[in-house]
Each structure stands twice: as structure tokens, then as C-alpha cells.
PDB file of N, CA and C in Angstrom:
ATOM      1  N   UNK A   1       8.826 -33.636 -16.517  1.00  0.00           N
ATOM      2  CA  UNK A   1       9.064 -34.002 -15.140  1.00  0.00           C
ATOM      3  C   UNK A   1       7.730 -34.066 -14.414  1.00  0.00           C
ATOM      4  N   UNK A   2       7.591 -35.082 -13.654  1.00  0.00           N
ATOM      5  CA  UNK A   2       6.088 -35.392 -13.172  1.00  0.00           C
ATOM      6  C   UNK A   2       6.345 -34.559 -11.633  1.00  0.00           C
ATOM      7  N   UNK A   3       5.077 -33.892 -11.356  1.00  0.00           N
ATOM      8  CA  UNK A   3       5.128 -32.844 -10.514  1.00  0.00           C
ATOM      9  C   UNK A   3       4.841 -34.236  -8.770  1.00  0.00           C
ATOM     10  N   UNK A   4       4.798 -35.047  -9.708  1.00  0.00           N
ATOM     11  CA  UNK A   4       4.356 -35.984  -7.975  1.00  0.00           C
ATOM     12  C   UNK A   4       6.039 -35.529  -7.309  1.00  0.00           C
ATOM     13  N   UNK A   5       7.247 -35.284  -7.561  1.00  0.00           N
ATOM     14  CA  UNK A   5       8.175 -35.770  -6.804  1.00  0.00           C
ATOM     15  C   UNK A   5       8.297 -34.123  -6.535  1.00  0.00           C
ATOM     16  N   UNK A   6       7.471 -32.975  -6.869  1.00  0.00           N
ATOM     17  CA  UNK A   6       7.382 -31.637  -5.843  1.00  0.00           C
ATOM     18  C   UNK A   6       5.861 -31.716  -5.295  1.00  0.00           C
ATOM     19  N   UNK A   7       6.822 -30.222  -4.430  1.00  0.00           N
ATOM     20  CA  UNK A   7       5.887 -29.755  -3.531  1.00  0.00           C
ATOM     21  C   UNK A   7       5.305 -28.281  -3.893  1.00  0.00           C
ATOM     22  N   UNK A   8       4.063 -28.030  -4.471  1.00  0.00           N
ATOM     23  CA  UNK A   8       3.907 -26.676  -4.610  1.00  0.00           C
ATOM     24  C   UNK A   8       3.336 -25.813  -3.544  1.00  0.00           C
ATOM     25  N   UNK A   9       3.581 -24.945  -2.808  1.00  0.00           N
ATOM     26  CA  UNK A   9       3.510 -23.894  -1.986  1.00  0.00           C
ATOM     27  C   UNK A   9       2.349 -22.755  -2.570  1.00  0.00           C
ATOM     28  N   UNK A  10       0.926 -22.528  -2.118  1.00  0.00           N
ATOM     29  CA  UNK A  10       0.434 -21.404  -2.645  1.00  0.00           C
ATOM     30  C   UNK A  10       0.319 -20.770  -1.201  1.00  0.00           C
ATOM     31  N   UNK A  11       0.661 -19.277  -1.177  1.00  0.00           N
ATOM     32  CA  UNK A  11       0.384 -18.020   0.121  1.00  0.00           C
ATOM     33  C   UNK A  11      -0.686 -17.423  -0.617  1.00  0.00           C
ATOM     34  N   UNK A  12      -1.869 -17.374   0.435  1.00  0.00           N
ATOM     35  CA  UNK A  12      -2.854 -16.216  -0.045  1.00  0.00           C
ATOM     36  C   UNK A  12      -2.756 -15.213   1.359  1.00  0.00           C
ATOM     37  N   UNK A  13      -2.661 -14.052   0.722  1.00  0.00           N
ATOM     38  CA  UNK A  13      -2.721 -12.814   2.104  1.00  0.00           C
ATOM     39  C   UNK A  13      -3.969 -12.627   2.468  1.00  0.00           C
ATOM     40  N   UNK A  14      -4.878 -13.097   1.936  1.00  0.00           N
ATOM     41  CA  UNK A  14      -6.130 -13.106   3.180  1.00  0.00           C
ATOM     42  C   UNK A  14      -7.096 -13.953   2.693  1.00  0.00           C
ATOM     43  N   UNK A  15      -8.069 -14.455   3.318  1.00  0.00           N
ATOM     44  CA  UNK A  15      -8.938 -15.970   3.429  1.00  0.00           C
ATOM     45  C   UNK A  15     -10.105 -15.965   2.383  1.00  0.00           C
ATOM     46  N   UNK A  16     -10.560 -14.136   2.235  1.00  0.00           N
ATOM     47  CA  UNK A  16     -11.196 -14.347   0.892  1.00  0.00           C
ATOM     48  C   UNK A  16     -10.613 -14.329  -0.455  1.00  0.00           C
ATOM     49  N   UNK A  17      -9.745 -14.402  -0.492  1.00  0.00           N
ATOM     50  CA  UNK A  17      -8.644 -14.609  -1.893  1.00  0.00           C
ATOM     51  C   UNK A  17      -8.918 -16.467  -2.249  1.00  0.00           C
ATOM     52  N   UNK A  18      -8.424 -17.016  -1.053  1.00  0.00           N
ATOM     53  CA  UNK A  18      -8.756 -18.560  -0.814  1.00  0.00           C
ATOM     54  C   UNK A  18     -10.203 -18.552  -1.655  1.00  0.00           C
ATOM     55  N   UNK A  19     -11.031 -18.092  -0.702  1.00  0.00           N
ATOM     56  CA  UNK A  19     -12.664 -18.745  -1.166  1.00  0.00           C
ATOM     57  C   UNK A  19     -12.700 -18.507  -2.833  1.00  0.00           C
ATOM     58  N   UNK A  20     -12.345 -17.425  -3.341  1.00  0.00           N
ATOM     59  CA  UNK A  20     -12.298 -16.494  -4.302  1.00  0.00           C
ATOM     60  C   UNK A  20     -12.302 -17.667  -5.860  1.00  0.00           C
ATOM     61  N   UNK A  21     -11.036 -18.610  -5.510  1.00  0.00           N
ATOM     62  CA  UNK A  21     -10.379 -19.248  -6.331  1.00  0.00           C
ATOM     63  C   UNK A  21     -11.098 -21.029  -5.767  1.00  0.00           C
ATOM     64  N   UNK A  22     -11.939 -21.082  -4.951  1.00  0.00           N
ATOM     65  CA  UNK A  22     -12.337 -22.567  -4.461  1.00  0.00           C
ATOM     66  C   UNK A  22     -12.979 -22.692  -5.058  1.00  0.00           C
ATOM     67  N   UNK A  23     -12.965 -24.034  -5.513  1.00  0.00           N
ATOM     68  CA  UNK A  23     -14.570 -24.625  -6.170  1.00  0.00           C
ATOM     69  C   UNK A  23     -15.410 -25.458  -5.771  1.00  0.00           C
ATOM     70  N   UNK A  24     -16.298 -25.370  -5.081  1.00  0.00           N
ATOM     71  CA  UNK A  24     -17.039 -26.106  -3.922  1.00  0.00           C
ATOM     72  C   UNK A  24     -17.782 -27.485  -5.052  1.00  0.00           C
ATOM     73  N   UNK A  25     -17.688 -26.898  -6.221  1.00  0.00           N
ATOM     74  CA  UNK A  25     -18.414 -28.469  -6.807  1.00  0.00           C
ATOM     75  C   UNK A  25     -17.974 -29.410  -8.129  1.00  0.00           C
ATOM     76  N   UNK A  26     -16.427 -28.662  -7.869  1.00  0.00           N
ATOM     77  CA  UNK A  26     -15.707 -29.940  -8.317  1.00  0.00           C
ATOM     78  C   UNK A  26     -15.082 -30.996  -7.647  1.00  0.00           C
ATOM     79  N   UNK A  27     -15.793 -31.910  -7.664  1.00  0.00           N
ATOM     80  CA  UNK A  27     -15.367 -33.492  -6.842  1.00  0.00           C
ATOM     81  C   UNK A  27     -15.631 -32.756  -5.666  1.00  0.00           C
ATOM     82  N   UNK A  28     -15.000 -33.062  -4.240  1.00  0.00           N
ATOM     83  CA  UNK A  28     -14.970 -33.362  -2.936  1.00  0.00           C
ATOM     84  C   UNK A  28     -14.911 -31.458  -2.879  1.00  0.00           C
ATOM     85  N   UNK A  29     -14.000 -31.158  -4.024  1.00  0.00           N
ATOM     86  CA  UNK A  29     -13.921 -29.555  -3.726  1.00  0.00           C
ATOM     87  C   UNK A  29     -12.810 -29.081  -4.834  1.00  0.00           C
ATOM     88  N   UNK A  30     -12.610 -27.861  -5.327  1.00  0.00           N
ATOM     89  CA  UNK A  30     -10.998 -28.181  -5.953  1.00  0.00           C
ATOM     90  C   UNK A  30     -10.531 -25.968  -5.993  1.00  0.00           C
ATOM     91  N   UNK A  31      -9.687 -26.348  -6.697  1.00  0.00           N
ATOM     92  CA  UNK A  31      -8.924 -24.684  -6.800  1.00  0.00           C
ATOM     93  C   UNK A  31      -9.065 -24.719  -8.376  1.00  0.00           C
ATOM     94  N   UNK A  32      -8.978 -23.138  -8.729  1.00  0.00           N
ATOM     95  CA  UNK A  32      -8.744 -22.920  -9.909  1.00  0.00           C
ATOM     96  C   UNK A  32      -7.165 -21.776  -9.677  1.00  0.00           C
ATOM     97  N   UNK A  33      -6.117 -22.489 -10.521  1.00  0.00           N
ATOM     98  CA  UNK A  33      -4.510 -22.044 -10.192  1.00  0.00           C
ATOM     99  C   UNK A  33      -4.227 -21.973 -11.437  1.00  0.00           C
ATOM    100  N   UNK A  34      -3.764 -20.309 -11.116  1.00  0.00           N
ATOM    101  CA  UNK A  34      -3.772 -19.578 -12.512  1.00  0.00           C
ATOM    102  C   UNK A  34      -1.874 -19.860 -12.138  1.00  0.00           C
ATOM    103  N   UNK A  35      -1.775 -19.901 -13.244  1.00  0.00           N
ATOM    104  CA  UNK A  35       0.033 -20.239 -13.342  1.00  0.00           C
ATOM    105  C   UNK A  35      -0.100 -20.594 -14.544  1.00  0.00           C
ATOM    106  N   UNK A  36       1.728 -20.423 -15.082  1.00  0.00           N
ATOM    107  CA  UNK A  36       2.231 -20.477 -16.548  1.00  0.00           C
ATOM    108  C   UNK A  36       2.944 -22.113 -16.483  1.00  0.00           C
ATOM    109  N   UNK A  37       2.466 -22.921 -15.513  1.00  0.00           N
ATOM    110  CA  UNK A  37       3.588 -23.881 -15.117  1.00  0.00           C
ATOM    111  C   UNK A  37       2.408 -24.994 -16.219  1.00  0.00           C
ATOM    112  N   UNK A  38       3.336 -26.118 -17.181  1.00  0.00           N
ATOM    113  CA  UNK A  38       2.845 -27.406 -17.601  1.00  0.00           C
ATOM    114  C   UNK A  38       2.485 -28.217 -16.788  1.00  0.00           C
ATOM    115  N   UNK A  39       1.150 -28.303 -16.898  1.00  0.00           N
ATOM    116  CA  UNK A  39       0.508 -29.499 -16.141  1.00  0.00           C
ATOM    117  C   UNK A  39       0.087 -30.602 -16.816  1.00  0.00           C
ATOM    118  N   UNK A  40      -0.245 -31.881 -16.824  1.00  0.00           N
ATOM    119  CA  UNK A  40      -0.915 -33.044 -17.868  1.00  0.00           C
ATOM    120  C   UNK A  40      -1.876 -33.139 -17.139  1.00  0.00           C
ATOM    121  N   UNK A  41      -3.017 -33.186 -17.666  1.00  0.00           N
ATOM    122  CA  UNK A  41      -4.543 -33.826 -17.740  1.00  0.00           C
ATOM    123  C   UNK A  41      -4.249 -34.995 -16.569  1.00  0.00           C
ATOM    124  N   UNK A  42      -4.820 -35.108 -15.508  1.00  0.00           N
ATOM    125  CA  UNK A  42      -4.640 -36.389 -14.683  1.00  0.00           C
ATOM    126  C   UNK A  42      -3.631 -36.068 -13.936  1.00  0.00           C
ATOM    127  N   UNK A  43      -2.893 -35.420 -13.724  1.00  0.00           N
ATOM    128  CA  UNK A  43      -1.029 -35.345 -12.608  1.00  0.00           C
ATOM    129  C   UNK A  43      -1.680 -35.141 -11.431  1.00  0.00           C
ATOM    130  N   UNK A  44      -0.974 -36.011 -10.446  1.00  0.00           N
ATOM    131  CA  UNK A  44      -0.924 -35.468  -9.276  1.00  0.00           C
ATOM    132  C   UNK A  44      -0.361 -34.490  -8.843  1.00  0.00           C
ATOM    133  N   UNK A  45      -0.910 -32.970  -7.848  1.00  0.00           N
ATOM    134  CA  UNK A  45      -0.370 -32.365  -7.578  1.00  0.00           C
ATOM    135  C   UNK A  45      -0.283 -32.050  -5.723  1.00  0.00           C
ATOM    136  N   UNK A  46       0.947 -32.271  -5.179  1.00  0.00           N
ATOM    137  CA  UNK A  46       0.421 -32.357  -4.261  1.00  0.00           C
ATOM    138  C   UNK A  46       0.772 -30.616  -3.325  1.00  0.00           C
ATOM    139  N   UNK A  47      -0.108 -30.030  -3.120  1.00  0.00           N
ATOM    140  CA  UNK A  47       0.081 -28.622  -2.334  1.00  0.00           C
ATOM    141  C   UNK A  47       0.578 -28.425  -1.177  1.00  0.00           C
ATOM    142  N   UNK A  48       0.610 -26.981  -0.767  1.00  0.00           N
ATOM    143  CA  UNK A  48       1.003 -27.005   0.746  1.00  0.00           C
ATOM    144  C   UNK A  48       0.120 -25.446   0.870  1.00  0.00           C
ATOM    145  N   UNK A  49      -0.578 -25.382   1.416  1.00  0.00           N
ATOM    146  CA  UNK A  49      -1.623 -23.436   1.411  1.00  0.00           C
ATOM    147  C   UNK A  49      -1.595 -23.156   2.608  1.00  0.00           C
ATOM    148  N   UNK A  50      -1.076 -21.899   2.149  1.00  0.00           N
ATOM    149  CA  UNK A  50      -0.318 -20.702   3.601  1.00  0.00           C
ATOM    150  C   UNK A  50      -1.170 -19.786   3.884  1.00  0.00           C
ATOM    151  N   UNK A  51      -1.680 -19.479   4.567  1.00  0.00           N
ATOM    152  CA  UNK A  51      -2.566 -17.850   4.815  1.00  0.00           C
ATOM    153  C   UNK A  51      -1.286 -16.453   5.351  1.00  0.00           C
ATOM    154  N   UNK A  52      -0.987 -15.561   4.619  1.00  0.00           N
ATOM    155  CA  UNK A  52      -0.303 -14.660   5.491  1.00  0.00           C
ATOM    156  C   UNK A  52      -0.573 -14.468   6.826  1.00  0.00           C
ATOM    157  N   UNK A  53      -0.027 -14.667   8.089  1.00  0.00           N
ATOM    158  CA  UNK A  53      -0.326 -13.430   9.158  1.00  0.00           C
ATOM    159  C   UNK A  53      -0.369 -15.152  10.168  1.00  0.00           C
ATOM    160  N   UNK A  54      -1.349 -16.572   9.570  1.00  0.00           N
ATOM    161  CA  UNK A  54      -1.435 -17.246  10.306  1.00  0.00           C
ATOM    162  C   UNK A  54      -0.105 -18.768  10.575  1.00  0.00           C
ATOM    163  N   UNK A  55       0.013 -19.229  11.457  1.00  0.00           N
ATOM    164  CA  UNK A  55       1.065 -20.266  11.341  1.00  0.00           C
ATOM    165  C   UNK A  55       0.473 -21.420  10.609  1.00  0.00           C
ATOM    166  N   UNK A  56      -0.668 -21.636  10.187  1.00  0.00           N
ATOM    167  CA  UNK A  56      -1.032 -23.047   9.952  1.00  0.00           C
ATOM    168  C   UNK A  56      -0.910 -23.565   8.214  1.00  0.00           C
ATOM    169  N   UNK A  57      -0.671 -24.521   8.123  1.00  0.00           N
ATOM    170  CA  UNK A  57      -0.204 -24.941   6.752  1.00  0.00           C
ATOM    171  C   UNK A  57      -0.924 -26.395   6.853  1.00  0.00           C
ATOM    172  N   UNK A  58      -2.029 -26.119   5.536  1.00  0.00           N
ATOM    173  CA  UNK A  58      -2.643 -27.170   4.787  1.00  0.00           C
ATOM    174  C   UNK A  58      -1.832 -28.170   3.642  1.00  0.00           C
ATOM    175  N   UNK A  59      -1.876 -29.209   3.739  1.00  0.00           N
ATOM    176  CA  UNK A  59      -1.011 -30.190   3.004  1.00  0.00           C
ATOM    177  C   UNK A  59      -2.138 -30.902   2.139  1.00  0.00           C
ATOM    178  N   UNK A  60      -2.157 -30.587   1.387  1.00  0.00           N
ATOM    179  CA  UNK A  60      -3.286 -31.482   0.691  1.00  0.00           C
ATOM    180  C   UNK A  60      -2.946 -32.471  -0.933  1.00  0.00           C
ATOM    181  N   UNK A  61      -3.443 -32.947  -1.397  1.00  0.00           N
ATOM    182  CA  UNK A  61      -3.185 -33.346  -2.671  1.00  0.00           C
ATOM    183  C   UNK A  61      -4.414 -33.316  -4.141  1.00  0.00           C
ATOM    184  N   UNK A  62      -4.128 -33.156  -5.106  1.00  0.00           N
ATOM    185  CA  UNK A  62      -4.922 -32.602  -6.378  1.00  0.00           C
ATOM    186  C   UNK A  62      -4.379 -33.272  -6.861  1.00  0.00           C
ATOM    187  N   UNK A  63      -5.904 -33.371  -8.310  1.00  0.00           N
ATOM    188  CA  UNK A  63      -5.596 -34.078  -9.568  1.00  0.00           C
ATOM    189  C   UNK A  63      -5.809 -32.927 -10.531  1.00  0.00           C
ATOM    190  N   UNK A  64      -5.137 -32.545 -11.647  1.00  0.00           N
ATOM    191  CA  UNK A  64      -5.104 -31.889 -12.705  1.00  0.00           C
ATOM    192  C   UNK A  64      -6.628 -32.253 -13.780  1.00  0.00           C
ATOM    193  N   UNK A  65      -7.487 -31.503 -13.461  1.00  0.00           N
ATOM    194  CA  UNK A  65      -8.582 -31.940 -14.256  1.00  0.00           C
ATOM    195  C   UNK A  65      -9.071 -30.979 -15.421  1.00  0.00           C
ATOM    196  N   UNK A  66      -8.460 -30.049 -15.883  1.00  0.00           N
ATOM    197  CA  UNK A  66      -8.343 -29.345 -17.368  1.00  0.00           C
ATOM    198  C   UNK A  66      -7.172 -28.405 -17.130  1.00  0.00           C
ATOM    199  N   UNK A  67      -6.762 -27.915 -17.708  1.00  0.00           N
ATOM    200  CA  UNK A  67      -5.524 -27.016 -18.167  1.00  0.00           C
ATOM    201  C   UNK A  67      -5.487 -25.790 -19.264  1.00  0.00           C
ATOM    202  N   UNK A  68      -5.384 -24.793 -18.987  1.00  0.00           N
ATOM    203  CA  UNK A  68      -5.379 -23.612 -19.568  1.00  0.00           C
ATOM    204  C   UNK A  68      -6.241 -23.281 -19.901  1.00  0.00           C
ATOM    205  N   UNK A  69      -7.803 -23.220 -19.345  1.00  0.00           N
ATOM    206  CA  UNK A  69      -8.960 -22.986 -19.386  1.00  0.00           C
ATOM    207  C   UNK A  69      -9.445 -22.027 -18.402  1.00  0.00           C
ATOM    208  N   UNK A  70     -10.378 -21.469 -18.398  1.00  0.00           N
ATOM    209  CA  UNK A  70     -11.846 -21.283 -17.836  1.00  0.00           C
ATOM    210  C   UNK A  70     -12.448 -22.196 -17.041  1.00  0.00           C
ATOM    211  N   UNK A  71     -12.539 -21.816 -15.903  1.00  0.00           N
ATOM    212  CA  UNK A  71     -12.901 -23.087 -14.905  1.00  0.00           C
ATOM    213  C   UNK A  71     -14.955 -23.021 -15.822  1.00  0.00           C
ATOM    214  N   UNK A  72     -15.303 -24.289 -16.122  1.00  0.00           N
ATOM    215  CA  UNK A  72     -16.665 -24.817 -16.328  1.00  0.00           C
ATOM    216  C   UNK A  72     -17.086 -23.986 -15.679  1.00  0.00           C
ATOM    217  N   UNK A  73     -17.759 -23.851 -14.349  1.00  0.00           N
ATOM    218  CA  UNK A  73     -18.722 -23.585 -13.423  1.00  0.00           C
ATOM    219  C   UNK A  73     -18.150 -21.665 -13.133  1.00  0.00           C
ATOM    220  N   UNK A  74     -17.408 -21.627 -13.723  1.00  0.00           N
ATOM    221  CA  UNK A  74     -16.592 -20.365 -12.824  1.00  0.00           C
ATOM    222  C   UNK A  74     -15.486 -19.684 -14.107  1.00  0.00           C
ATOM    223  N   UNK A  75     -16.845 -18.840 -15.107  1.00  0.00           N
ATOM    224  CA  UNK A  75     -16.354 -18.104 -15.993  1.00  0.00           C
ATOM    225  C   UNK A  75     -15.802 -16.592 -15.698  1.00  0.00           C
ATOM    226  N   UNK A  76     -15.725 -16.347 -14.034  1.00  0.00           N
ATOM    227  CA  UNK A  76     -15.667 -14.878 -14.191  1.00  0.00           C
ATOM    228  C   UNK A  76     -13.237 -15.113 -13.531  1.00  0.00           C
ATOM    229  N   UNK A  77     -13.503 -16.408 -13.539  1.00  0.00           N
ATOM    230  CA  UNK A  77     -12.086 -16.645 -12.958  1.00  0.00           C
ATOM    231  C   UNK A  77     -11.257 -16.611 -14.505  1.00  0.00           C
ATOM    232  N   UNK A  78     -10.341 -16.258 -14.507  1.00  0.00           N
ATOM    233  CA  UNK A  78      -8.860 -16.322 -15.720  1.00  0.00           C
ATOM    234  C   UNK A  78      -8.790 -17.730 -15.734  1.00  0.00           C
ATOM    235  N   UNK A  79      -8.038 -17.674 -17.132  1.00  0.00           N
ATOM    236  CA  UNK A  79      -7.595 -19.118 -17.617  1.00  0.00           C
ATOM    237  C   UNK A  79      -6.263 -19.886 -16.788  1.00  0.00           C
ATOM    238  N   UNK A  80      -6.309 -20.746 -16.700  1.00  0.00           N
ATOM    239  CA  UNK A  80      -5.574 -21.218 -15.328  1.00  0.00           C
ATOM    240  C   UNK A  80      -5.542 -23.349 -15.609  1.00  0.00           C
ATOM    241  N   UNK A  81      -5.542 -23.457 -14.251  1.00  0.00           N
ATOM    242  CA  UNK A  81      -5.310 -24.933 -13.961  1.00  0.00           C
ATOM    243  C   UNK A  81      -6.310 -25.136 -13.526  1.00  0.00           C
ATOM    244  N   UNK A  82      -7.181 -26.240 -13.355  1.00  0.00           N
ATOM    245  CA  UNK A  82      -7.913 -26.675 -12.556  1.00  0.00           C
ATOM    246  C   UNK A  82      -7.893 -27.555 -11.859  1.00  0.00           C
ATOM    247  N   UNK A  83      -7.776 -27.797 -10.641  1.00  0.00           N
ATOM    248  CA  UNK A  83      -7.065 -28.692  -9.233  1.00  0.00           C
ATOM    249  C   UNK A  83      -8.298 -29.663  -8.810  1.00  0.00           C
ATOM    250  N   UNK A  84      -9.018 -30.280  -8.890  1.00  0.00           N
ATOM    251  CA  UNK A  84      -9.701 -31.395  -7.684  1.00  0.00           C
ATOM    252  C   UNK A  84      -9.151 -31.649  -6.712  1.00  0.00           C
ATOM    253  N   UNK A  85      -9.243 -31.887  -5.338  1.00  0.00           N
ATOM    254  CA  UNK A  85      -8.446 -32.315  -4.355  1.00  0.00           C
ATOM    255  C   UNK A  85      -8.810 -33.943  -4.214  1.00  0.00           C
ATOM    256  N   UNK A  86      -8.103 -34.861  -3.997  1.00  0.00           N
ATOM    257  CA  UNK A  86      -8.485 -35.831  -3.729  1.00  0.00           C
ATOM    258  C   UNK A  86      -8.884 -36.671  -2.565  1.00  0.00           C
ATOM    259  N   UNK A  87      -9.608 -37.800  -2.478  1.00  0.00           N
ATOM    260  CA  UNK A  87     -10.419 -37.846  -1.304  1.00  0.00           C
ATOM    261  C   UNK A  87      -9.387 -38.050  -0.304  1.00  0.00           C
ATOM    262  N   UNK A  88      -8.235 -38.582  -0.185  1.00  0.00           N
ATOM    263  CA  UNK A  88      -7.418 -38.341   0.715  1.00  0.00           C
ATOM    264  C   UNK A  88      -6.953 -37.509   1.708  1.00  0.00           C
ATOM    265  N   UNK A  89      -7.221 -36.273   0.801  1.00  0.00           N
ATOM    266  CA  UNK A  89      -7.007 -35.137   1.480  1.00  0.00           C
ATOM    267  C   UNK A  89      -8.556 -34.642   1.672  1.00  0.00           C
ATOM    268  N   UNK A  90      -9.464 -35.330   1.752  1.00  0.00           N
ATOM    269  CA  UNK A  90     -10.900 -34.626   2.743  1.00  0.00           C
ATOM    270  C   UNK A  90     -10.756 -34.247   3.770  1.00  0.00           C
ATOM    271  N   UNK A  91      -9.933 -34.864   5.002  1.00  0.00           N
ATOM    272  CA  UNK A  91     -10.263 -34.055   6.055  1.00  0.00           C
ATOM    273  C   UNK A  91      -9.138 -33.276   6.316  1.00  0.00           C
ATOM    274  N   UNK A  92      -8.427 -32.415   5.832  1.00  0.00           N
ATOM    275  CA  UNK A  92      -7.812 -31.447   5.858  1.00  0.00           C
ATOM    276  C   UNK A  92      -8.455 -30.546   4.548  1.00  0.00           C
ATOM    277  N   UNK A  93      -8.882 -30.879   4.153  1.00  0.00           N
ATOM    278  CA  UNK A  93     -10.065 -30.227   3.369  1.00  0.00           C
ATOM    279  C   UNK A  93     -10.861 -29.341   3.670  1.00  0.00           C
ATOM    280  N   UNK A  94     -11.806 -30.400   4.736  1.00  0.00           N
ATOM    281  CA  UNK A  94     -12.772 -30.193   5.775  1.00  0.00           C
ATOM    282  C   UNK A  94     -12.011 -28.860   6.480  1.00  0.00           C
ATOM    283  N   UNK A  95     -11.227 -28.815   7.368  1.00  0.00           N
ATOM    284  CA  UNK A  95     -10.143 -27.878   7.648  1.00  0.00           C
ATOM    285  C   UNK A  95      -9.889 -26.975   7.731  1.00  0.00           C
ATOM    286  N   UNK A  96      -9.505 -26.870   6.569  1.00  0.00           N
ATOM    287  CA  UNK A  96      -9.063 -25.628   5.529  1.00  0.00           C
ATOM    288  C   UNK A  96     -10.229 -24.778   5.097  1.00  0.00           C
ATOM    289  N   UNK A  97     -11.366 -25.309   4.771  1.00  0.00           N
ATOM    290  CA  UNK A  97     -12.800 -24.960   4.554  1.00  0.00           C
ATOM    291  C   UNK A  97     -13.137 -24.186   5.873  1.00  0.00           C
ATOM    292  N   UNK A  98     -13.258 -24.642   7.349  1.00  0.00           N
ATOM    293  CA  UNK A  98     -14.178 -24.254   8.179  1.00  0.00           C
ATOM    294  C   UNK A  98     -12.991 -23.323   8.184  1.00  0.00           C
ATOM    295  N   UNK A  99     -11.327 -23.042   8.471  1.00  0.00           N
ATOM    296  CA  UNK A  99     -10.562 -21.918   8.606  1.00  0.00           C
ATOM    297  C   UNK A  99     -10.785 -20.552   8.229  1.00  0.00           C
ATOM    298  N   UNK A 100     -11.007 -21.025   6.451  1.00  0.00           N
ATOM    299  CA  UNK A 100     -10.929 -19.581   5.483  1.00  0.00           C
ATOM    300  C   UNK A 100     -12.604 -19.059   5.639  1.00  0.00           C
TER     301      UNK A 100
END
């Protein structure tokens, strides 16, 4: 089932958890999302990121750019997903960045 027709929801309870898991130099920016969920190489994923405590909700969209790895740049993170955001979603990007 191709994840374009959901919506995935991540809550972090506080803003350095966010930075924690960002990757400032993959593509435009991306996440490393540790989950047991099947992803394919290339899927669109499109998010929604909650901060506990605040009302505001980031909508953004990702491309699946390795899977069940070690983020490259960012060996001290668990094996996980690795998210790019796409340029679409730059300026809520932008955003989400100056927020956390």
C-alpha cells in the first residue's frame, strides 16, 4: 500500500527531540524516523509534526531516501528511515526550523 494516500502524524514532547532527529544536510533538510513501518526507496511520505504543549501543526511532505539504516552523516542516530523533505514543503520547512 503506497503511503501517498496516508497521513503520518509524528508528536515530539519537546523541540530538542525535533533538532535531535533533523538533518540539516540532506537535500533542503530531512528527518531520520526510526519506525518498524515498510517504506520503498523513493515513496512519498507526506507528515503532519506536533510539538506537545504547542497548538501549531507542520504539514510537510518527504521522500524515502534509504531504509533501515544508519543515517550517512548521523551515525550516533538508530537504524530507522530516512525522510528528505521536498522542495514543496520549504517554506513550512523554513517554519518549523526557526520554531524548534
Amino acid at each position: 500500500m503506497s503511503s501517498e494516500n496516508k497521513k503520518f502524524s509524528l508528536r515530539f514532547l519537546e523541540k530538542k527531540e525535533f533538532l535531535k532527529y533533523f538533518l540539516p544536510e540532506i537535500g533542503i533538510g530531512g528527518l531520520q524516523w526510526v519506525t518498524g513501518n515498510n517504506f520503498e526507496h523513493g515513496e512519498l511520505v507526506p507528515l503532519s509534526i506536533r510539538f506537545a504543549g504547542y497548538p501549531q501543526v507542520f504539514e510537510l511532505q518527504a521522500r524515502v531516501v534509504w531504509r533501515k539504516s544508519k543515517p550517512p552523516m548521523r551515525p550516533d542516530l538508530p537504524d530507522g528511515v530516512g525522510l528528505e523533505f521536498t522542495s514543496k514543503s520549504a517554506a513550512v520547512l523554513n517554519e518549523l526550523q526557526h520554531f524548534a
